[in-house]
N, C-alpha and C. Protein backbone atom coordinates (compact mmCIF):
# COMPACT_ATOMS: atom_id res chain seq x y z
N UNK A 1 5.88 -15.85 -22.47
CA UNK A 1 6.02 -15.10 -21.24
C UNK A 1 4.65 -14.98 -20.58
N UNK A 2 4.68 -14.85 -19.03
CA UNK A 2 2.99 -14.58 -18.41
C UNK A 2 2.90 -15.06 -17.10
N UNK A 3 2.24 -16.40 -17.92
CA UNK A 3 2.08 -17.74 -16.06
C UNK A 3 3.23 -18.31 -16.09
N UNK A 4 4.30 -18.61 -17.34
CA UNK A 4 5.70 -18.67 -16.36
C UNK A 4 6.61 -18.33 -15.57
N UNK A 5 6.00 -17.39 -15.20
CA UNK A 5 7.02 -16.43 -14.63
C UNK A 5 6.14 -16.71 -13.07
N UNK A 6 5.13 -16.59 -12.83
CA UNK A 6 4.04 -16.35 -11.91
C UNK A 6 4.68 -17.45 -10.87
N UNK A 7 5.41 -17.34 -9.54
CA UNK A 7 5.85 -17.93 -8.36
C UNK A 7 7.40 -17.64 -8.27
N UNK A 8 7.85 -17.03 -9.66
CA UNK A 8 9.56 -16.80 -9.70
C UNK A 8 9.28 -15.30 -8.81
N UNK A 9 10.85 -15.30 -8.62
CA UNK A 9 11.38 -13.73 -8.27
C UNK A 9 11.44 -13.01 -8.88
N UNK A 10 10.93 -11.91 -8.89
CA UNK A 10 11.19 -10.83 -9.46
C UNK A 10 12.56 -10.02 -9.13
N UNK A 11 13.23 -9.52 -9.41
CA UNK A 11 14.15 -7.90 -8.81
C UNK A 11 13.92 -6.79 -9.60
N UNK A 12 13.51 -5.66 -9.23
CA UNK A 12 12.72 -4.34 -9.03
C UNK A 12 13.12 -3.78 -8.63
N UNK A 13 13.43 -2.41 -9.40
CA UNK A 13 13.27 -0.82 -8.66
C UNK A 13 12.04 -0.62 -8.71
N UNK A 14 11.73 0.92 -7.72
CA UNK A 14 10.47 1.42 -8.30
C UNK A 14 10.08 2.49 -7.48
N UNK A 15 9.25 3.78 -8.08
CA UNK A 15 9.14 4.64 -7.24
C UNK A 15 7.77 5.20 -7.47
N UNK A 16 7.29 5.66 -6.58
CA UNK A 16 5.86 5.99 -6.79
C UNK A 16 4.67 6.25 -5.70
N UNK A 17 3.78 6.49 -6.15
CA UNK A 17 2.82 6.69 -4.95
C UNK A 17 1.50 6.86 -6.04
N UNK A 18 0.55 8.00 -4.90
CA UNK A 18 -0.41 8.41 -5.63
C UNK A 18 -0.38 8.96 -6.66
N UNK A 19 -1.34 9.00 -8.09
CA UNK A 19 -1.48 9.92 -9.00
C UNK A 19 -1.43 11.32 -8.80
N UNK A 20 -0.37 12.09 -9.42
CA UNK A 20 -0.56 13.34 -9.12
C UNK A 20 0.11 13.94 -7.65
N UNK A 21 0.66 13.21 -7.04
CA UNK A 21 1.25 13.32 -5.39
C UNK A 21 2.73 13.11 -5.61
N UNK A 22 3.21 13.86 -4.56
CA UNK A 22 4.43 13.73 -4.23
C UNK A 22 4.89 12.09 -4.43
N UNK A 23 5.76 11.48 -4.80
CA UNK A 23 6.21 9.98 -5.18
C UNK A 23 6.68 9.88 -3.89
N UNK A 24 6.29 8.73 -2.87
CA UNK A 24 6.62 8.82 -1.82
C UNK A 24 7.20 6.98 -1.16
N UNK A 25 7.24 6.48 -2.42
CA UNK A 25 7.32 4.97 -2.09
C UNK A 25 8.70 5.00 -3.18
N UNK A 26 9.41 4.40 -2.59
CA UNK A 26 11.00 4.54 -3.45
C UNK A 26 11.63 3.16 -3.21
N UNK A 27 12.23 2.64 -4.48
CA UNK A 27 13.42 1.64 -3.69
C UNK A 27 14.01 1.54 -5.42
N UNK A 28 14.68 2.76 -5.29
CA UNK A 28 15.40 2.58 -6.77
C UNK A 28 17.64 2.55 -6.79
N UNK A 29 17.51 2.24 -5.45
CA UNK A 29 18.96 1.30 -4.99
C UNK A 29 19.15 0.06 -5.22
N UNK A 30 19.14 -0.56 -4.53
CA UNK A 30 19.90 -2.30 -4.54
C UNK A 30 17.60 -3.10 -4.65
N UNK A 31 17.94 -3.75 -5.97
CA UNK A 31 16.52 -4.01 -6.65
C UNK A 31 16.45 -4.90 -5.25
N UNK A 32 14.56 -4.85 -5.03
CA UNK A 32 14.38 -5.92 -4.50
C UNK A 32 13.33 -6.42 -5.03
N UNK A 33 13.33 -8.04 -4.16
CA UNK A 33 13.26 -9.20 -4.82
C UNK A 33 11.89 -9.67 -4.33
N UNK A 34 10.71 -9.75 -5.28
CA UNK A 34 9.50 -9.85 -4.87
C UNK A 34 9.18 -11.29 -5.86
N UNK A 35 8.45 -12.23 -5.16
CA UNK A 35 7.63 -13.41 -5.91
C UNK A 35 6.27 -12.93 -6.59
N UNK A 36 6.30 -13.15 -7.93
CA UNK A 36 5.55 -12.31 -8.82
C UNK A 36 4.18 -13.47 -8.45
N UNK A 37 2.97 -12.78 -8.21
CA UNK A 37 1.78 -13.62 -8.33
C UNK A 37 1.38 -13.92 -6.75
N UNK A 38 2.36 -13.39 -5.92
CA UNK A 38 2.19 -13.68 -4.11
C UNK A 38 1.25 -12.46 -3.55
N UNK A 39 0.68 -11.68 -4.36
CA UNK A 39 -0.40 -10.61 -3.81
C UNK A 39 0.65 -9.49 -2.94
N UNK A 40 1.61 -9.46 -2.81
CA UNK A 40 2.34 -8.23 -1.97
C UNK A 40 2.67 -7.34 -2.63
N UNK A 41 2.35 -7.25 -4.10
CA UNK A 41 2.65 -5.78 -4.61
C UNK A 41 0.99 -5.83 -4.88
N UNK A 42 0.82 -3.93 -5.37
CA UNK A 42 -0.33 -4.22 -6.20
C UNK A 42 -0.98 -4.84 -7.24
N UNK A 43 -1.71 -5.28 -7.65
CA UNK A 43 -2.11 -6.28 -8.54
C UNK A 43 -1.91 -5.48 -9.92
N UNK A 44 -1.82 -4.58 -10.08
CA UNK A 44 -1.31 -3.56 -11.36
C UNK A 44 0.25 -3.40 -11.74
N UNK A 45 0.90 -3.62 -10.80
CA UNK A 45 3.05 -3.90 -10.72
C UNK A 45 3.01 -5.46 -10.80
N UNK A 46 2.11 -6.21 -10.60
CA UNK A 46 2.35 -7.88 -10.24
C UNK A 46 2.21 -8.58 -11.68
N UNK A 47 0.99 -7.85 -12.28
CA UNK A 47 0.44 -8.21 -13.59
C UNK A 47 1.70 -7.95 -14.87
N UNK A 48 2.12 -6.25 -14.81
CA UNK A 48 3.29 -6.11 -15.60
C UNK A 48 4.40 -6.95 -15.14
N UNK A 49 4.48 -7.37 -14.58
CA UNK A 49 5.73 -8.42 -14.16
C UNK A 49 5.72 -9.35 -15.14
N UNK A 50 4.53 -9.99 -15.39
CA UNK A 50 4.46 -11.09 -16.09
C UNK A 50 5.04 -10.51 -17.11
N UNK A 51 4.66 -9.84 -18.17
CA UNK A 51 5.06 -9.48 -19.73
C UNK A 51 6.52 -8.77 -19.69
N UNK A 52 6.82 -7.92 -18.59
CA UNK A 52 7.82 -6.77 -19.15
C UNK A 52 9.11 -7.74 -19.45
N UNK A 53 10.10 -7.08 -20.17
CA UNK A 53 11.45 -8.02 -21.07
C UNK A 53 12.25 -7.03 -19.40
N UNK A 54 12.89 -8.49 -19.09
CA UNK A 54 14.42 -8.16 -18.46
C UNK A 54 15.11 -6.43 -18.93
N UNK A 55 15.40 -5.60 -17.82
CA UNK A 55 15.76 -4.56 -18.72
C UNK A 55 14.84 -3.14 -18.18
N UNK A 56 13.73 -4.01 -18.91
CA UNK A 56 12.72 -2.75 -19.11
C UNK A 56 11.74 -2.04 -17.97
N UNK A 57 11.81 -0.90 -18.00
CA UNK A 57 11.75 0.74 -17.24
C UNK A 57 10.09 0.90 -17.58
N UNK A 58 8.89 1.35 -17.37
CA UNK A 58 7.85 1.51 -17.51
C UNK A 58 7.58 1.91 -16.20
N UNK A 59 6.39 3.18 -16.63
CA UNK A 59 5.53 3.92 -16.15
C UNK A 59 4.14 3.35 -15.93
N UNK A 60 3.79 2.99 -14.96
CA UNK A 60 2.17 2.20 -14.85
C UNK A 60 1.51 3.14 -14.45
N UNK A 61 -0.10 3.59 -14.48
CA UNK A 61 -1.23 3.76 -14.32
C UNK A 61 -1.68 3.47 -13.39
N UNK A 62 -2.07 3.13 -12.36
CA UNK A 62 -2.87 1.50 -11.61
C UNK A 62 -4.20 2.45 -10.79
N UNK A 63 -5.63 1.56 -11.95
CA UNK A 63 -6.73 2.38 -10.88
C UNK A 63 -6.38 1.38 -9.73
N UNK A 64 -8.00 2.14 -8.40
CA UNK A 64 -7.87 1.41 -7.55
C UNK A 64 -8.41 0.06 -7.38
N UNK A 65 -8.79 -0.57 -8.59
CA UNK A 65 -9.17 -2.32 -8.38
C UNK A 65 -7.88 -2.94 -8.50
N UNK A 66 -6.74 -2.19 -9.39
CA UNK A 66 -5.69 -3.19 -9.66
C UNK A 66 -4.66 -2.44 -8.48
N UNK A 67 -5.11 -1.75 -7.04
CA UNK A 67 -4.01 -0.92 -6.56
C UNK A 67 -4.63 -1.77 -5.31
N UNK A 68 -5.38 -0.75 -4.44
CA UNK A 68 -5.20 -1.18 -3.14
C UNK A 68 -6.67 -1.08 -2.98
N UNK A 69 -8.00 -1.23 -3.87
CA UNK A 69 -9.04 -1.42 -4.19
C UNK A 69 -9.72 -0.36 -3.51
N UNK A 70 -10.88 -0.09 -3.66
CA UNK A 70 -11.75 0.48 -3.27
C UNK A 70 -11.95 1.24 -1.83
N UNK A 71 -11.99 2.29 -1.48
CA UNK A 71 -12.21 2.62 0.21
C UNK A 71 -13.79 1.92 0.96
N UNK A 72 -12.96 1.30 1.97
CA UNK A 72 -14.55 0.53 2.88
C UNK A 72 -15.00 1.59 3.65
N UNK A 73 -16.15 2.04 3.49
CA UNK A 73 -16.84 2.73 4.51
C UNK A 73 -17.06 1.81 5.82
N UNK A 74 -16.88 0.81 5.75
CA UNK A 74 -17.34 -0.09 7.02
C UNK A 74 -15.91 -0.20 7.91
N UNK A 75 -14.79 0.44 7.55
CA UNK A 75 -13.38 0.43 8.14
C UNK A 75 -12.98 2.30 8.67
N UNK A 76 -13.94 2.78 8.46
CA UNK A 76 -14.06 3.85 9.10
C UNK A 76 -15.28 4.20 10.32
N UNK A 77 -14.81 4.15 11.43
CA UNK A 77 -15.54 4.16 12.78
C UNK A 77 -14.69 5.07 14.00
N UNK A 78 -15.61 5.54 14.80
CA UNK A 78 -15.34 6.30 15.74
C UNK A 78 -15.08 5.43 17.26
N UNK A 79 -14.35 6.17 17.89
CA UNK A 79 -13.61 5.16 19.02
C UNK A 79 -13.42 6.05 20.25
N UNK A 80 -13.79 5.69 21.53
CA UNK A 80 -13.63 6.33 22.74
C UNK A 80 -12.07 6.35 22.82
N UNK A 81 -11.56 7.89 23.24
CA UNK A 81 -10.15 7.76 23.50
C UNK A 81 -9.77 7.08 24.57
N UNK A 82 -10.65 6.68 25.45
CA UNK A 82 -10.08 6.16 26.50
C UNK A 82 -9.24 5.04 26.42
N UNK A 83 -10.28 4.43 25.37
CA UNK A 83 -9.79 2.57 25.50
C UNK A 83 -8.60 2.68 24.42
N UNK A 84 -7.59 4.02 23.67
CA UNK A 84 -6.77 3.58 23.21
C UNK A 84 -5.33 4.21 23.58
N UNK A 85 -4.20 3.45 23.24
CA UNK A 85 -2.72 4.25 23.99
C UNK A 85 -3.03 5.33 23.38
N UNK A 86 -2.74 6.12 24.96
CA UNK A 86 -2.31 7.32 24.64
C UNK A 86 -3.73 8.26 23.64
N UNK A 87 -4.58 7.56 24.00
CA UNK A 87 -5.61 8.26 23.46
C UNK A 87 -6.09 9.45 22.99
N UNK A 88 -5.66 10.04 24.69
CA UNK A 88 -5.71 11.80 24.36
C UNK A 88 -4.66 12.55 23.55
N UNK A 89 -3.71 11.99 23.37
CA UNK A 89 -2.89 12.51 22.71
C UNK A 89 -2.87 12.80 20.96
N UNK A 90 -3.96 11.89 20.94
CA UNK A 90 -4.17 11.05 18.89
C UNK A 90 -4.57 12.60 18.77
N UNK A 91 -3.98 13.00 17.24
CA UNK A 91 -4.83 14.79 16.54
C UNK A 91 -5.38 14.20 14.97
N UNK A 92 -6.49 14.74 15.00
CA UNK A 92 -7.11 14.43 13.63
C UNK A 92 -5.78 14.83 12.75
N UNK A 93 -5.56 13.68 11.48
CA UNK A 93 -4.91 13.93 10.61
C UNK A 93 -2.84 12.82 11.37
N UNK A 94 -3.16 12.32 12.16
CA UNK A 94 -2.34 11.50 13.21
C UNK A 94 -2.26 10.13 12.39
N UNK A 95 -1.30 9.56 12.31
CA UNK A 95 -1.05 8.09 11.54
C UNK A 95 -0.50 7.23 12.65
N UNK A 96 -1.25 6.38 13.11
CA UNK A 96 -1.66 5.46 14.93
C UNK A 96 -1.00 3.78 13.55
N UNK A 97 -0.28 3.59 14.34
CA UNK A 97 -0.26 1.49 14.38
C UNK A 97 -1.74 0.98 15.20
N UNK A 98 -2.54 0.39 14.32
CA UNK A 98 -3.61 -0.39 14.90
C UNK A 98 -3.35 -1.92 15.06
N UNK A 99 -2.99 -2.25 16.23
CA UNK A 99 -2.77 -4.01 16.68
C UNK A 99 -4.62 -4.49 16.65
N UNK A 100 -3.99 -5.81 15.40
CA UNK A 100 -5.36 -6.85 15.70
C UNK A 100 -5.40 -7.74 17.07
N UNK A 101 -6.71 -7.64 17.28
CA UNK A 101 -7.18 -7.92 18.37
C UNK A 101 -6.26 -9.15 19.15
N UNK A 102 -5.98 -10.15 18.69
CA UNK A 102 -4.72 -10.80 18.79
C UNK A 102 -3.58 -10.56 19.20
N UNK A 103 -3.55 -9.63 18.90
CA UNK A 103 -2.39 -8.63 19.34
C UNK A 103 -0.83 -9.36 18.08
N UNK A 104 -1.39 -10.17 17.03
CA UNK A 104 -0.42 -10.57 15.93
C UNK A 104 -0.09 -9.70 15.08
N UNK A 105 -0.89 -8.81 14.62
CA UNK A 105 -0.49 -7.81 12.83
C UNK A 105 -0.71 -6.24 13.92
N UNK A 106 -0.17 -5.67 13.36
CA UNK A 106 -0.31 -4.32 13.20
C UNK A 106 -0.59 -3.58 11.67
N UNK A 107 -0.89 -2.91 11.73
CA UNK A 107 -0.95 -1.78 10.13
C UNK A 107 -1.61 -0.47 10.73
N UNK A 108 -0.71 0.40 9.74
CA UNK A 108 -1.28 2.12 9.86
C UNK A 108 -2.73 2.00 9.89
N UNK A 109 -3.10 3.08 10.00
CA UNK A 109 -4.42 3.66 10.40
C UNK A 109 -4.35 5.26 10.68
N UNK A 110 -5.32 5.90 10.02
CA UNK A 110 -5.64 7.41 10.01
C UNK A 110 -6.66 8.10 10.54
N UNK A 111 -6.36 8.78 11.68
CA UNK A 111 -7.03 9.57 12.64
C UNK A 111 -7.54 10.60 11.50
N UNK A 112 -9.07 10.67 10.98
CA UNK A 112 -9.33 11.48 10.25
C UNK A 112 -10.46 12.33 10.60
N UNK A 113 -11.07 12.20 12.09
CA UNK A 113 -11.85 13.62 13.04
C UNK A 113 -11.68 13.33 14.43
N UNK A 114 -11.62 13.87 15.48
CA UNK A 114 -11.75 13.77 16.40
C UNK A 114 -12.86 14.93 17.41
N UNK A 115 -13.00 14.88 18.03
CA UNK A 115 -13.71 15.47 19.23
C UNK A 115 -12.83 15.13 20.99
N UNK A 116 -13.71 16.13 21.87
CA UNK A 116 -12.73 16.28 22.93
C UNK A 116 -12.79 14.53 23.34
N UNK A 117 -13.65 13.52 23.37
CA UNK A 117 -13.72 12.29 23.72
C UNK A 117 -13.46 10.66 23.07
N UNK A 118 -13.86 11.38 21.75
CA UNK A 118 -13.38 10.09 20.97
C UNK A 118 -12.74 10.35 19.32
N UNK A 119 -11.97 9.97 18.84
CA UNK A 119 -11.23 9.61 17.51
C UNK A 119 -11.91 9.01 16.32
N UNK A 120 -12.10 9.65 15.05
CA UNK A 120 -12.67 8.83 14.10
C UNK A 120 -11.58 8.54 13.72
N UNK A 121 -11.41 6.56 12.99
CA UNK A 121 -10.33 5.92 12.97
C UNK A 121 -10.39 5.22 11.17
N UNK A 122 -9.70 5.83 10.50
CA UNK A 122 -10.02 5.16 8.86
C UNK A 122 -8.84 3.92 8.89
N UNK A 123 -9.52 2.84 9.09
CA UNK A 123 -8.51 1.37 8.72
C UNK A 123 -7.96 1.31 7.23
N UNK A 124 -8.28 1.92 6.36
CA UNK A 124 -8.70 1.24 4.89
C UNK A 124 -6.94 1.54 4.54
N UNK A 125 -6.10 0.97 3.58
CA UNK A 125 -4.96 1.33 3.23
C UNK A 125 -5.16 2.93 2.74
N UNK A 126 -3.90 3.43 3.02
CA UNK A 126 -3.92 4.73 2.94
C UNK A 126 -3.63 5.16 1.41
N UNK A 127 -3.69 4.10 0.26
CA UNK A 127 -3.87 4.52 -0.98
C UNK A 127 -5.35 3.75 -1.70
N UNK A 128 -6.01 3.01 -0.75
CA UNK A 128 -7.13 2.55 -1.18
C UNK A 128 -7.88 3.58 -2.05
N UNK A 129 -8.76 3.50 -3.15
CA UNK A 129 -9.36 4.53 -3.74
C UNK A 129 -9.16 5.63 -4.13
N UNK A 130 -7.74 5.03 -4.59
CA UNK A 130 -6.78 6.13 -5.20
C UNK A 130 -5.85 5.48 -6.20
N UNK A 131 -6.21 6.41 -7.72
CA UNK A 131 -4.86 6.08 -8.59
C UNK A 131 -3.88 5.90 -8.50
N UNK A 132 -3.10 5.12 -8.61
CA UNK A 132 -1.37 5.39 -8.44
C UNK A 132 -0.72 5.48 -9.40
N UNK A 133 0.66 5.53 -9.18
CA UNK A 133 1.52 6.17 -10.45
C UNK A 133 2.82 5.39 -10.03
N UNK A 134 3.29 4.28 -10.59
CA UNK A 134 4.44 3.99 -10.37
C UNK A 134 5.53 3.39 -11.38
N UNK A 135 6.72 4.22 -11.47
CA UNK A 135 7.61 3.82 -12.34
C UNK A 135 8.62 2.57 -11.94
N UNK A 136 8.42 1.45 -12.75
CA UNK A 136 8.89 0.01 -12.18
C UNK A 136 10.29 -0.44 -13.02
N UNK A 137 11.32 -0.92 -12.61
CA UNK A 137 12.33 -1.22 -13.88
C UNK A 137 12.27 -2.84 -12.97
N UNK A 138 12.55 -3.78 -14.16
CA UNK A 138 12.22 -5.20 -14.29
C UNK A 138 14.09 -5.63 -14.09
N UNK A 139 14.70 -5.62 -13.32
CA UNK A 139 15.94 -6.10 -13.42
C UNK A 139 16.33 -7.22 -13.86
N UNK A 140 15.67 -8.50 -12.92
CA UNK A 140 15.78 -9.95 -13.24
C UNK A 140 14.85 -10.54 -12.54
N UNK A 141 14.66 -11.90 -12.72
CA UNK A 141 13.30 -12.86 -12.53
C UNK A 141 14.61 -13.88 -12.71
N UNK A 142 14.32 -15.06 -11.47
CA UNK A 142 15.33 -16.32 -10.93
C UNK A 142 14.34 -16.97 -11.21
């Protein structure tokens, strides 16, 4: 079992979030179906994929190298409200969709100070540099 598995499907429940936090990430209904080794889970749920037996229910750990890695100080910057929708409206502690410049991807982003003119804006995933805690059941692998 390990690197054979690594490009198959997985099917998964799983519920979880931060260490110690309300569990706020759920999908323990109809399993879904993730390609083990494709980087879209955390690298701490991707890794147990490889070993766990068909079946089996486990509780993971995951620091933040094997989660959503480290917080970038260089992804936290301050921004004139003008130049963004609805600018004046953003309140410190506000969760904004940030479009790449492209205008192709979007992803959350956290309004974490503001002032009467501009928004401090944290890009970094909102579990970056943070333990997580997630209980995974291994249904089947195609």
């Amino acid at each position: 079992m390990g690197n054979e598995r690594r490009g198959k499907i997985a099917l998964i429940r799983y519920d979880g979030g931060v260490l110690g936090e309300r569990k706020v990430d759920h999908r323990t209904g109809e399993p879904l179906a993730v390609r083990i080794g494709a980087s879209r889970l955390p690298k701490g749920i991707d890794n147990a994929l490889l070993t766990m037996e068909i079946g089996e229910k486990a509780t993971l750990v995951i620091p933040p190298e094997e989660g959503y890695g480290n917080a970038n100080p260089k992804l936290v910057k301050w921004y004139p409200r003008q130049v963004l929708d609805h600018g004046y409206d953003i309140k410190k502690g506000s969760m904004i969709m940030w479009e790449s410049e492209d205008g192709l991807a979007k992803r959350p982003a956290m309004v974490v100070d503001s002032t009467k003119d501009n928004v401090k804006i944290d890009m970094n995933h909102p579990y970056a540099g943070k333990t997580l805690e997630y209980w995974v059941e291994l249904v089947d692998v195609k």
